[in-house]
Every structure is written in structure tokens, then in C-alpha cells.
N, C-alpha and C. Protein backbone atom coordinates (compact mmCIF):
# COMPACT_ATOMS: atom_id res chain seq x y z
N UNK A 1 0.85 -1.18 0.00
CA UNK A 1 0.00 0.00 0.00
C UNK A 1 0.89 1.23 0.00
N UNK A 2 0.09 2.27 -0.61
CA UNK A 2 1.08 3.49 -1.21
C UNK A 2 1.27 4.33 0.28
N UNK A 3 2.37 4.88 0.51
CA UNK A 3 2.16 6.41 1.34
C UNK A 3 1.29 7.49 0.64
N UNK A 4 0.72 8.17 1.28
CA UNK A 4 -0.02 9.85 1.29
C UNK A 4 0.05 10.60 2.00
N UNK A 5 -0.36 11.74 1.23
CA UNK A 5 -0.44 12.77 2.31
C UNK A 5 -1.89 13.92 1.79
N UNK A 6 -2.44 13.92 3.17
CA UNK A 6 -3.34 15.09 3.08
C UNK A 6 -3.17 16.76 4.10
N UNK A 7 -4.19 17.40 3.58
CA UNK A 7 -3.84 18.30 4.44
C UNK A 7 -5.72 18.91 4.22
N UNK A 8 -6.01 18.88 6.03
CA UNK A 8 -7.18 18.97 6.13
C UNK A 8 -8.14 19.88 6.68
N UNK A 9 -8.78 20.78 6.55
CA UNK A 9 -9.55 22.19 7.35
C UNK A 9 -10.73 21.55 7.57
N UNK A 10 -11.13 21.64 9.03
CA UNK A 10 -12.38 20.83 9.84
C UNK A 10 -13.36 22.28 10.36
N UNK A 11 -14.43 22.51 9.99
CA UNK A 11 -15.37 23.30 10.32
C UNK A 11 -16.23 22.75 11.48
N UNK A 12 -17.29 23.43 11.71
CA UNK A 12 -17.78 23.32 12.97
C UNK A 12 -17.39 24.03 14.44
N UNK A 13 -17.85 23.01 15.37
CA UNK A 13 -17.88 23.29 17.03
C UNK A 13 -16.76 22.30 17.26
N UNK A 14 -15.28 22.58 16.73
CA UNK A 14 -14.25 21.86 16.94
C UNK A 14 -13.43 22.08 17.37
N UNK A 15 -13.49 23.15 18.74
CA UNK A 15 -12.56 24.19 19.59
C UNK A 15 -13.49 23.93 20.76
N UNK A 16 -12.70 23.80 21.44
CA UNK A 16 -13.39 23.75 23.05
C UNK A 16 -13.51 22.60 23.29
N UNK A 17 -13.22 21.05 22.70
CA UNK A 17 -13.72 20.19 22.74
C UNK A 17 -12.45 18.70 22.54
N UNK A 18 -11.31 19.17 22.78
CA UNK A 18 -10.39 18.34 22.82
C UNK A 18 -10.37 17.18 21.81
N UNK A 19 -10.88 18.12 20.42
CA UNK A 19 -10.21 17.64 19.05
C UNK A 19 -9.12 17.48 18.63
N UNK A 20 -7.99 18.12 18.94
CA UNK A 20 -6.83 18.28 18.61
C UNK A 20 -6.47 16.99 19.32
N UNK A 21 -6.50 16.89 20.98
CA UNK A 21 -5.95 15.87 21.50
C UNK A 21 -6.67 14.27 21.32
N UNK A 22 -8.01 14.40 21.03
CA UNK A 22 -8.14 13.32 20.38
C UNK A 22 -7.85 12.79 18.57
N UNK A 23 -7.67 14.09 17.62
CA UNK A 23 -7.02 13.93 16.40
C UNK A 23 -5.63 13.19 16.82
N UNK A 24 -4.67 13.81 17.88
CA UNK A 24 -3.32 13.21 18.16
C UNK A 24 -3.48 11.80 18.29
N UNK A 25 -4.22 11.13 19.35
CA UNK A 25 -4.39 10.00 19.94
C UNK A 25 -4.97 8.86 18.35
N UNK A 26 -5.94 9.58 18.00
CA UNK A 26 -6.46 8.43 16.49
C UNK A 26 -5.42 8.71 15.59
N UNK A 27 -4.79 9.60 14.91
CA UNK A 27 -3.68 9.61 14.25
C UNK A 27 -2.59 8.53 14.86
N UNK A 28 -2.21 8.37 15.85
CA UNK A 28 -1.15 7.33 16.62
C UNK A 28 -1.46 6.35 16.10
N UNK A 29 -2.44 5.94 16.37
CA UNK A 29 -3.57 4.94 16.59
C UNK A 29 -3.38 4.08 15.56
N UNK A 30 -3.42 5.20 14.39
CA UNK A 30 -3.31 4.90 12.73
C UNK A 30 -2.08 4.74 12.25
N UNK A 31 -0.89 4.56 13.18
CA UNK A 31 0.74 5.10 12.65
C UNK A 31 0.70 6.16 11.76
N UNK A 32 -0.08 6.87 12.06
CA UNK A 32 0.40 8.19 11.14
C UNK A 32 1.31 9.29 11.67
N UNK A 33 1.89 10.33 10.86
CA UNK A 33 2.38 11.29 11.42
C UNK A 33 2.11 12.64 11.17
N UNK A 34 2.52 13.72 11.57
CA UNK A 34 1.58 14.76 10.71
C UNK A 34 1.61 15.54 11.75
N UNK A 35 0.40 16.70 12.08
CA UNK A 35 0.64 17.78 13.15
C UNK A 35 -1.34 17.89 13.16
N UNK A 36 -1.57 19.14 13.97
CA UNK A 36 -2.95 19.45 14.19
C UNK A 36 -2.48 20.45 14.92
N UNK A 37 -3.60 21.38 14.41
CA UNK A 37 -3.52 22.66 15.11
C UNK A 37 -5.23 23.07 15.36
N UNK A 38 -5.37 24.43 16.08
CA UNK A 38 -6.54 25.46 16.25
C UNK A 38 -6.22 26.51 15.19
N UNK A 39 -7.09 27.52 14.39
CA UNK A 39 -7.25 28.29 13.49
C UNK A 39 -7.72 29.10 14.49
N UNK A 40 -7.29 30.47 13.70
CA UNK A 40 -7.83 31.52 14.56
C UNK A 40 -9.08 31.92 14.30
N UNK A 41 -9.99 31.22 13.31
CA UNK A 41 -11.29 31.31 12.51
C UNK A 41 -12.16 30.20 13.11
N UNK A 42 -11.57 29.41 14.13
CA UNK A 42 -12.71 28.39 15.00
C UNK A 42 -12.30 27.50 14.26
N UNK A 43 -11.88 27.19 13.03
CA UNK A 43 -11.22 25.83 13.05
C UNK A 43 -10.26 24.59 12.89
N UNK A 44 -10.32 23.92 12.57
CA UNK A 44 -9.15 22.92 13.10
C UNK A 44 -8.21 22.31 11.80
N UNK A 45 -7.04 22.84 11.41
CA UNK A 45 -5.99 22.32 10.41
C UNK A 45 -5.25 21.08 11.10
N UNK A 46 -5.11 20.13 9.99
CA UNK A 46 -4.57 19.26 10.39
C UNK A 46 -3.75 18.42 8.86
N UNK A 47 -2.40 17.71 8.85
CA UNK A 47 -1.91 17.08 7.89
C UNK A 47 -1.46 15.69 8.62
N UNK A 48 -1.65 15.31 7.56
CA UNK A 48 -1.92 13.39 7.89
C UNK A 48 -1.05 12.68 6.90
N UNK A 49 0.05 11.97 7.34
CA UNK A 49 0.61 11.03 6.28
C UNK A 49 0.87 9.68 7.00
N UNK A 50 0.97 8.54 6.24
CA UNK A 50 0.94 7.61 6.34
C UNK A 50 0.20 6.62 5.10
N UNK A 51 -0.04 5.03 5.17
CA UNK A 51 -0.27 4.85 4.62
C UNK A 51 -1.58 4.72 3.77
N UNK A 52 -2.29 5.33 3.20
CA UNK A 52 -2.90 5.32 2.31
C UNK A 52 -4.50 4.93 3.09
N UNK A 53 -4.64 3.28 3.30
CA UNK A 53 -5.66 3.08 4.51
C UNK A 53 -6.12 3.57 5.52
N UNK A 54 -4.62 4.12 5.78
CA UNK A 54 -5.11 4.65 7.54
C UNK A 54 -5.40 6.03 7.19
N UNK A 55 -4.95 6.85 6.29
CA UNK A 55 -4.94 7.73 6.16
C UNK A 55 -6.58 8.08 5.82
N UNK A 56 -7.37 7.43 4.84
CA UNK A 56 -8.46 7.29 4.51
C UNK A 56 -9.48 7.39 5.69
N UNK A 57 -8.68 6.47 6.51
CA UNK A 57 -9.62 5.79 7.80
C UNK A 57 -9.73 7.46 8.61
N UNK A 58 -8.73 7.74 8.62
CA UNK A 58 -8.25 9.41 9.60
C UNK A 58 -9.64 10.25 9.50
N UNK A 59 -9.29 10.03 7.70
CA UNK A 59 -9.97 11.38 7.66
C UNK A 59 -11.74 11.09 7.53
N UNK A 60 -11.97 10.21 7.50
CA UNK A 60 -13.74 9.25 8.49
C UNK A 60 -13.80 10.09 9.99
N UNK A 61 -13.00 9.37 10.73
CA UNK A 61 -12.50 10.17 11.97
C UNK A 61 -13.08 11.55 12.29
N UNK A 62 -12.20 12.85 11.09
CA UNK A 62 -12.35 13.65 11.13
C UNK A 62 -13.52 14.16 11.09
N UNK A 63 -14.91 13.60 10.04
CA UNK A 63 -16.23 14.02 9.97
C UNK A 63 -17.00 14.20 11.14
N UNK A 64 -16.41 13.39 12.42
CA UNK A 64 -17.70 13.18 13.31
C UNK A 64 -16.51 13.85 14.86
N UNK A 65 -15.06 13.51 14.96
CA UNK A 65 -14.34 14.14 15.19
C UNK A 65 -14.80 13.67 17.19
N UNK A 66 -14.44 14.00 17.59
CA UNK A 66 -14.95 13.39 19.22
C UNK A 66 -16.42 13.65 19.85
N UNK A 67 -17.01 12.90 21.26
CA UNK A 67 -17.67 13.08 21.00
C UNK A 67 -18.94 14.20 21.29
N UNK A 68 -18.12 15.51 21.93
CA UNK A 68 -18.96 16.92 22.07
C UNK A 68 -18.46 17.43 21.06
N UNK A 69 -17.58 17.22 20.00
CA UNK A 69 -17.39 18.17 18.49
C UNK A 69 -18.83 18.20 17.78
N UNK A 70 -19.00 19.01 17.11
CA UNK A 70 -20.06 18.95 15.41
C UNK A 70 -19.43 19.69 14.67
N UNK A 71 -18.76 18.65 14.02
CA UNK A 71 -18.51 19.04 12.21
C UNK A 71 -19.32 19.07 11.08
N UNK A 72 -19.04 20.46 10.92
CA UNK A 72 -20.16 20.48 9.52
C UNK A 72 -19.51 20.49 8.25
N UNK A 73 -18.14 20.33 8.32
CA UNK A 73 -17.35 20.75 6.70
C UNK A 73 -16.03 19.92 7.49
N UNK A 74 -15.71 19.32 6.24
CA UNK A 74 -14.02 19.32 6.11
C UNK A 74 -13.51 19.13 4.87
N UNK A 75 -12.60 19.81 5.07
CA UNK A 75 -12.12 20.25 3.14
C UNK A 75 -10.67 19.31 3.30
N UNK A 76 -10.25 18.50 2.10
CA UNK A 76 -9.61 17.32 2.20
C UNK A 76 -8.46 18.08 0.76
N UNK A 77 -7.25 18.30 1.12
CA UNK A 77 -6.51 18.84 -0.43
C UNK A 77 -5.55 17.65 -0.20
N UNK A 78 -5.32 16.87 -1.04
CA UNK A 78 -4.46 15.71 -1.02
C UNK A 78 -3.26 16.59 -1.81
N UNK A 79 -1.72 15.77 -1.11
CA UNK A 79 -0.84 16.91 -1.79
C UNK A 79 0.05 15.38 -1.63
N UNK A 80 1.44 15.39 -2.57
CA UNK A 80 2.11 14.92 -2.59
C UNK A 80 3.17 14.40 -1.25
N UNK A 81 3.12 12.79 -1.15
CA UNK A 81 3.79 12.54 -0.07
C UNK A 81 5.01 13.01 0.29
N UNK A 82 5.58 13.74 1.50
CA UNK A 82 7.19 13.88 1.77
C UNK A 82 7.75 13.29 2.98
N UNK A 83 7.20 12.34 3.57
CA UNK A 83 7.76 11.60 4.74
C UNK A 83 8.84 12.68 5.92
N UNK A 84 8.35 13.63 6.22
CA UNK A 84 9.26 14.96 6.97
C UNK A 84 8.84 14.98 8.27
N UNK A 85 7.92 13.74 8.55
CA UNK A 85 7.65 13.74 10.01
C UNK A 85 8.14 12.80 10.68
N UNK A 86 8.54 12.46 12.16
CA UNK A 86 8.84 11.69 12.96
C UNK A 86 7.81 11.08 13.43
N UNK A 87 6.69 11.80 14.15
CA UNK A 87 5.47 11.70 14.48
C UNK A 87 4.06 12.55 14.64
N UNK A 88 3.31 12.38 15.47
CA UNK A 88 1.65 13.12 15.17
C UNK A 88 2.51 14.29 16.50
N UNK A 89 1.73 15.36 16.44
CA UNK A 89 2.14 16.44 17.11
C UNK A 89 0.80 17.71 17.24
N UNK A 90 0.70 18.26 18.13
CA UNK A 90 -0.14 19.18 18.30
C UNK A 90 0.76 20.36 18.05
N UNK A 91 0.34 21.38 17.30
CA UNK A 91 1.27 22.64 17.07
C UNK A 91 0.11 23.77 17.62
N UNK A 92 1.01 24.57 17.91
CA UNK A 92 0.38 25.95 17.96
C UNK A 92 1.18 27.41 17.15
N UNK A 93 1.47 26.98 16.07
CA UNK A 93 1.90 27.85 15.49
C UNK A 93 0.88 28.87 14.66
């Protein structure tokens, strides 16, 4: 199975609600690696690589997201794999 990579913007009630730290924990979960952050617009960026399955599986995950989140959008831009991560990480940049 191939590597990928996505890079993902999650809409909704996905702040306040320990998305990020449960995105970290299911990303693991998935051997993926990648980062997750908060937007200063309420919502939640996140990039996901790994293999291809899990990666798919992630971004399922992402629609429904934990369980006091409501996601109403997530925008999915698939971009070319670069393997530049060690592991899943919460950023606040």
C-alpha cells in the first residue's frame, strides 16, 4: 500500500472540545504522522501522512471528530507525499 499525504480544514464546534488531543491520539492509533492545530477562525488544520488506509480511515475520523465536536465541513486537499515527520504532534503555530 502506497504512502499519502493530506492536508485537512475541519469546520464546525471543533474548539473547546479536545479535538486536537483526540485527532493526536487516532492519528497514533493509525501510525500516522503529521501535526494538528486550532485556526484563529474556529477551526481545526490538520496534515496526515501515512499509509494510504489509515490515512483514509483518519480522515472518516475527522467528519464526526470526538464526542462533544459537530462538524459540519471538512475540506480534504491531497498533496504529494514527503515523509518529513517523525510523528503526530499538536502545534500551535
Amino acid at each position: 500500500m502506497k504512502n499519502v499525504r493530506c492536508h485537512v480544514r475541519i469546520d464546525g464546534r471543533v474548539q473547546g472540545v479536545c479535538f486536537r488531543m483526540d485527532t493526536r491520539r487516532a492519528a497514533l492509533e493509525r501510525n500516522l504522522t503529521g501535526w494538528v492545530k486550532n485556526l484563529p477562525d474556529s477551526r481545526v488544520e490538520a496534515v496526515f501522512e501515512g499509509k494510504e488506509a489509515d490515512v483514509t480511515s483518519m480522515l472518516k475520523w475527522c467528519e464526526f471528530g470526538p464526542p462533544l465536536a459537530h462538524v459540519t465541513k471538512t475540506t480534504v486537499e491531497w498533496e504529494p507525499y514527503a515523509g518529513e515527520f517523525d510523528t503526530f504532534e499538536i502545534t500551535f503555530a
